[in-house]
N, C-alpha and C. Protein backbone atom coordinates (compact mmCIF):
# COMPACT_ATOMS: atom_id res chain seq x y z
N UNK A 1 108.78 131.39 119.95
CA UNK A 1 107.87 130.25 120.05
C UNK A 1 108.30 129.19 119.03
N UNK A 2 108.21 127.75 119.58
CA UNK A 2 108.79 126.94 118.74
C UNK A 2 107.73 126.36 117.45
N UNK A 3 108.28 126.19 116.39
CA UNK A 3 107.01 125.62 115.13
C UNK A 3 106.89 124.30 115.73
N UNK A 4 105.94 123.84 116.35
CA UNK A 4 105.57 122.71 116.38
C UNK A 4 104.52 121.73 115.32
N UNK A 5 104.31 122.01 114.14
CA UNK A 5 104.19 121.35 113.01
C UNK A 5 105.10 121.14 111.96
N UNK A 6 106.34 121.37 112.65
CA UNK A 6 107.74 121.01 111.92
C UNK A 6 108.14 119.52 111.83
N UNK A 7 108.16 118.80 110.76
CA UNK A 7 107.65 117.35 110.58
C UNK A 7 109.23 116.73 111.30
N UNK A 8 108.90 115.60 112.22
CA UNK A 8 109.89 114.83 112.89
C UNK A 8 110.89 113.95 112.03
N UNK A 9 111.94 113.72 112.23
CA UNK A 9 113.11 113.54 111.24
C UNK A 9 113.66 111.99 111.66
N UNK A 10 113.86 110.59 111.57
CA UNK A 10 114.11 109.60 112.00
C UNK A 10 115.63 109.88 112.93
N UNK A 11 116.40 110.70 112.20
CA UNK A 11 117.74 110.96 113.04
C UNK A 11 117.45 112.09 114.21
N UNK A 12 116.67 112.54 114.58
CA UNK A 12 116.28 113.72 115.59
C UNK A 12 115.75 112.70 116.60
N UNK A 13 115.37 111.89 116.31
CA UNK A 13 114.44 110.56 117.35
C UNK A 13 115.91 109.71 118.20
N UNK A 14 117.14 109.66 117.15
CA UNK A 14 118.01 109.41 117.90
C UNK A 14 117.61 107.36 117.38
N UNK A 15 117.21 107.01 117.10
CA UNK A 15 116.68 105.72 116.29
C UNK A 15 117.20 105.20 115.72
N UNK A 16 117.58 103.53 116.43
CA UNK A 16 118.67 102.89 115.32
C UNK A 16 117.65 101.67 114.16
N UNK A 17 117.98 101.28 113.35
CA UNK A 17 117.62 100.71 112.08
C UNK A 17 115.89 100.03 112.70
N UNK A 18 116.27 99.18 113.59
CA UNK A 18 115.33 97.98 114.01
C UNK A 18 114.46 98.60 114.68
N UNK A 19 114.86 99.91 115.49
CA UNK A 19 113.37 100.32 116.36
C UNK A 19 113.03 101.59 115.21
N UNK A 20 113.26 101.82 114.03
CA UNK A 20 112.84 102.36 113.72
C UNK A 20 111.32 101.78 112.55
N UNK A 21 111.81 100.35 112.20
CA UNK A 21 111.11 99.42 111.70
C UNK A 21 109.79 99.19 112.75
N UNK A 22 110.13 99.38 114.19
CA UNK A 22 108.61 98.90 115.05
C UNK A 22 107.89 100.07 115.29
N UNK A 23 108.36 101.09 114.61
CA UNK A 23 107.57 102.18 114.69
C UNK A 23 106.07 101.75 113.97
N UNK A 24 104.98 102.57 114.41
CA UNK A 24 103.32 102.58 113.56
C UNK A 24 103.36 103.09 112.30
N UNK A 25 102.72 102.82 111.26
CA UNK A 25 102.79 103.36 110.10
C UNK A 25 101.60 104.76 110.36
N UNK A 26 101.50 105.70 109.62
CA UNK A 26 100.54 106.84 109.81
C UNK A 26 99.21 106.05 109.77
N UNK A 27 98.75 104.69 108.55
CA UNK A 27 98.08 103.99 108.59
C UNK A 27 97.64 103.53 110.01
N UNK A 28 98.61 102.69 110.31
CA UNK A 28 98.07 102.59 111.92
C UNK A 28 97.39 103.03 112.32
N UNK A 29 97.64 104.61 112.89
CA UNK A 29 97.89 105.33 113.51
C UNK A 29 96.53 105.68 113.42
N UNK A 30 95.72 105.97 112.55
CA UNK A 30 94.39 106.48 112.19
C UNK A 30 93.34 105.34 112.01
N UNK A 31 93.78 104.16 111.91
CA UNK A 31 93.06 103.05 111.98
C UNK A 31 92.08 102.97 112.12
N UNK A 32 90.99 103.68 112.95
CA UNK A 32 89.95 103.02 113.85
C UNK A 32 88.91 102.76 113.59
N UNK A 33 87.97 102.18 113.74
CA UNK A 33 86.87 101.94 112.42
C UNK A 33 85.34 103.10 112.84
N UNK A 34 85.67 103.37 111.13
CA UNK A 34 84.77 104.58 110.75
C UNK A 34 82.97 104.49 111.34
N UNK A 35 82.79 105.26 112.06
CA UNK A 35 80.86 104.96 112.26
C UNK A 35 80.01 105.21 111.15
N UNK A 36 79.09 104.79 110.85
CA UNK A 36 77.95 104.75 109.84
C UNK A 36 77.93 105.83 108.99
N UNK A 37 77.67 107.14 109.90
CA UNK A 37 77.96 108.15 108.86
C UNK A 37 79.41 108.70 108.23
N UNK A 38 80.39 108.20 108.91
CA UNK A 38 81.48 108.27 107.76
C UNK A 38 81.77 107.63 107.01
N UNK A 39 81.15 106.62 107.04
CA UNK A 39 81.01 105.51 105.62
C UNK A 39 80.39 106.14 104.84
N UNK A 40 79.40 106.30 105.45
CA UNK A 40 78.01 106.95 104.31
C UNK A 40 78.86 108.28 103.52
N UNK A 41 79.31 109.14 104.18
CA UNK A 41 80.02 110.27 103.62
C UNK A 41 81.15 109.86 102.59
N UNK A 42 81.94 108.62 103.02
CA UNK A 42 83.10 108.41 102.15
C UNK A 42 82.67 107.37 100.93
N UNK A 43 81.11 106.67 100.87
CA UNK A 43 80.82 106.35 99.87
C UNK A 43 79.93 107.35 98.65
N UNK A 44 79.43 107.88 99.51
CA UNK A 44 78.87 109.62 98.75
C UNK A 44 79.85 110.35 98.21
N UNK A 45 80.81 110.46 98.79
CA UNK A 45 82.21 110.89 98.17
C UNK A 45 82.81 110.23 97.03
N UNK A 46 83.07 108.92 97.08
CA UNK A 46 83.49 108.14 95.40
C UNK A 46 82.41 108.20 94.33
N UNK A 47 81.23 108.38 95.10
CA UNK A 47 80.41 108.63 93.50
C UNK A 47 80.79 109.55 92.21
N UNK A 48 81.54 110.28 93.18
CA UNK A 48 81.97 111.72 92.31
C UNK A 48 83.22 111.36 91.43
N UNK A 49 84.35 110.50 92.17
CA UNK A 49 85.28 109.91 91.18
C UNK A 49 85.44 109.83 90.13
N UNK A 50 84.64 109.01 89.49
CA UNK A 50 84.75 109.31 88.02
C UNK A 50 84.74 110.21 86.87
N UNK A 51 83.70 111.39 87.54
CA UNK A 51 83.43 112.33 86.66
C UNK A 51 84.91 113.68 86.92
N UNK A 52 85.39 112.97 88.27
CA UNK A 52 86.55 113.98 88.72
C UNK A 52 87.56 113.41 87.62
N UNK A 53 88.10 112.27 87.57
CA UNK A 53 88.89 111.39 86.63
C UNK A 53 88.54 111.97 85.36
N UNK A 54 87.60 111.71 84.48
CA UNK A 54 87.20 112.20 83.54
C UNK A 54 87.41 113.81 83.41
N UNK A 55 87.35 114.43 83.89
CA UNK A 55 87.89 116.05 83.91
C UNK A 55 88.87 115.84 83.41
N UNK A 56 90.20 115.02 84.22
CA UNK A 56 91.67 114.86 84.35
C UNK A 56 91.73 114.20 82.92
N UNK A 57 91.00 114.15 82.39
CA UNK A 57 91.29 113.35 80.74
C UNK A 57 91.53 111.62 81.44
N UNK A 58 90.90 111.18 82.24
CA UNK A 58 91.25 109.62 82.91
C UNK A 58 90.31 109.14 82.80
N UNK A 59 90.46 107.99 81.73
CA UNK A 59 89.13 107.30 81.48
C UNK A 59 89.10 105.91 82.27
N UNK A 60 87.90 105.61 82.68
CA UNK A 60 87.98 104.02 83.39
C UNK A 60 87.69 102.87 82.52
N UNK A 61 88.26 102.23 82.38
CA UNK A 61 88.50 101.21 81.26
C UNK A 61 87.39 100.14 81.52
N UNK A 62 87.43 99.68 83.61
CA UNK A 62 86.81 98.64 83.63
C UNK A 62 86.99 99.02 85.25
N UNK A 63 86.17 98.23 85.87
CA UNK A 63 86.57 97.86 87.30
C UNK A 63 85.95 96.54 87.55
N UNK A 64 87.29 96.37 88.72
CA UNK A 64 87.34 95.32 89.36
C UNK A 64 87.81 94.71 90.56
N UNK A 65 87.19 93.97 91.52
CA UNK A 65 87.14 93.70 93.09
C UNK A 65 88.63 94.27 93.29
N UNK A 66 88.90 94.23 94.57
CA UNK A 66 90.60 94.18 95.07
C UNK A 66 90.90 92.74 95.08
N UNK A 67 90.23 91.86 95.66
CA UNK A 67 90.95 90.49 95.29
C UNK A 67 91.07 89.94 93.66
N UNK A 68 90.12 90.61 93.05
CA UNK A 68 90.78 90.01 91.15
C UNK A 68 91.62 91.16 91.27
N UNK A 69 91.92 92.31 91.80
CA UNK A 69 93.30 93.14 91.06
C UNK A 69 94.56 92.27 91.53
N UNK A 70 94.14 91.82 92.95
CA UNK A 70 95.52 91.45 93.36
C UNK A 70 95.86 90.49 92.68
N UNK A 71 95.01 89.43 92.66
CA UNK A 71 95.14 88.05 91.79
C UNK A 71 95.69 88.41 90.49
N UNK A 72 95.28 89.52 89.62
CA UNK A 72 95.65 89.76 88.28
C UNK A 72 97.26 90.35 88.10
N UNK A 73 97.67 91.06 89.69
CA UNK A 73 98.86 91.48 89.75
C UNK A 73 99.82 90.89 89.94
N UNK A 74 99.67 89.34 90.39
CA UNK A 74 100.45 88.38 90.78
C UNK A 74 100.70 87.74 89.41
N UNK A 75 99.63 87.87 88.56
CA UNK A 75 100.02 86.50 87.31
C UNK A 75 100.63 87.78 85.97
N UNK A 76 100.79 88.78 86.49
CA UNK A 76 101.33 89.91 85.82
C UNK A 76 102.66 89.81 85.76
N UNK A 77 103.29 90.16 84.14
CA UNK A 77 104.33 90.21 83.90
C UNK A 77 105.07 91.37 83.45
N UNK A 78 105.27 92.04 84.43
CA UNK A 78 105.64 93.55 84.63
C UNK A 78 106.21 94.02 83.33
N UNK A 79 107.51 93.25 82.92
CA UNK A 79 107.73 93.55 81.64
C UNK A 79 107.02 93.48 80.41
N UNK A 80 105.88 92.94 80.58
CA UNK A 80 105.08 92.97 79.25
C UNK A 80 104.07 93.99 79.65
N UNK A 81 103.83 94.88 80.31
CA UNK A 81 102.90 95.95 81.17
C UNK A 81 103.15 97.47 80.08
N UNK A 82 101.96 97.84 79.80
CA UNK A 82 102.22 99.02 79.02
C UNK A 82 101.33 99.85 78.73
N UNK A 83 101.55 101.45 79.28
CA UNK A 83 100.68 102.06 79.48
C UNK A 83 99.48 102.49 78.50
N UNK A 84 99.67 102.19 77.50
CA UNK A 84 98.89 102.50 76.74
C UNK A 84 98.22 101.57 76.14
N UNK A 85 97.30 101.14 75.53
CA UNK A 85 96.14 100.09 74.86
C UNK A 85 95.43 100.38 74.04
């Protein structure tokens, strides 16, 4: 019997550069928008985050929207970036 959860290989597809680029990302692929109660479940779920982080010795410094991270990542100067503070 063949393993059919044996993960697919880009050269087994036989796939040259460009159609391998129009392929779906796994993102895609799962896309679809969540109903009420899996929101509800996946925001019941991050409550726990922090205290999971905090186990891991990961402290949260601050939070902030995704549009100020992105904005803050753009005026970021990678070389002056350093893990520690």
């Amino acid at each position: 019997m063949e393993d059919k959860s044996k993960p697919i290989k880009f050269e087994d597809l036989g796939l040259s550069m460009r159609d391998r680029l129009k392929l779906p990302s796994r993102r895609e692929l799962s896309s679809r928008p969540w109903s009420d109660d899996q929101m509800r479940a996946f925001i019941e779920r991050q409550k726990h985050v922090p205290s999971i982080l905090a186990e891991m010795g990961i402290r949260i410094v601050r939070t902030v929207s995704y549009s100020q991270l992105k904005e803050e990542w753009v005026q970021t100067d990678i070389g002056s970036v350093s893990l520690e503070e």
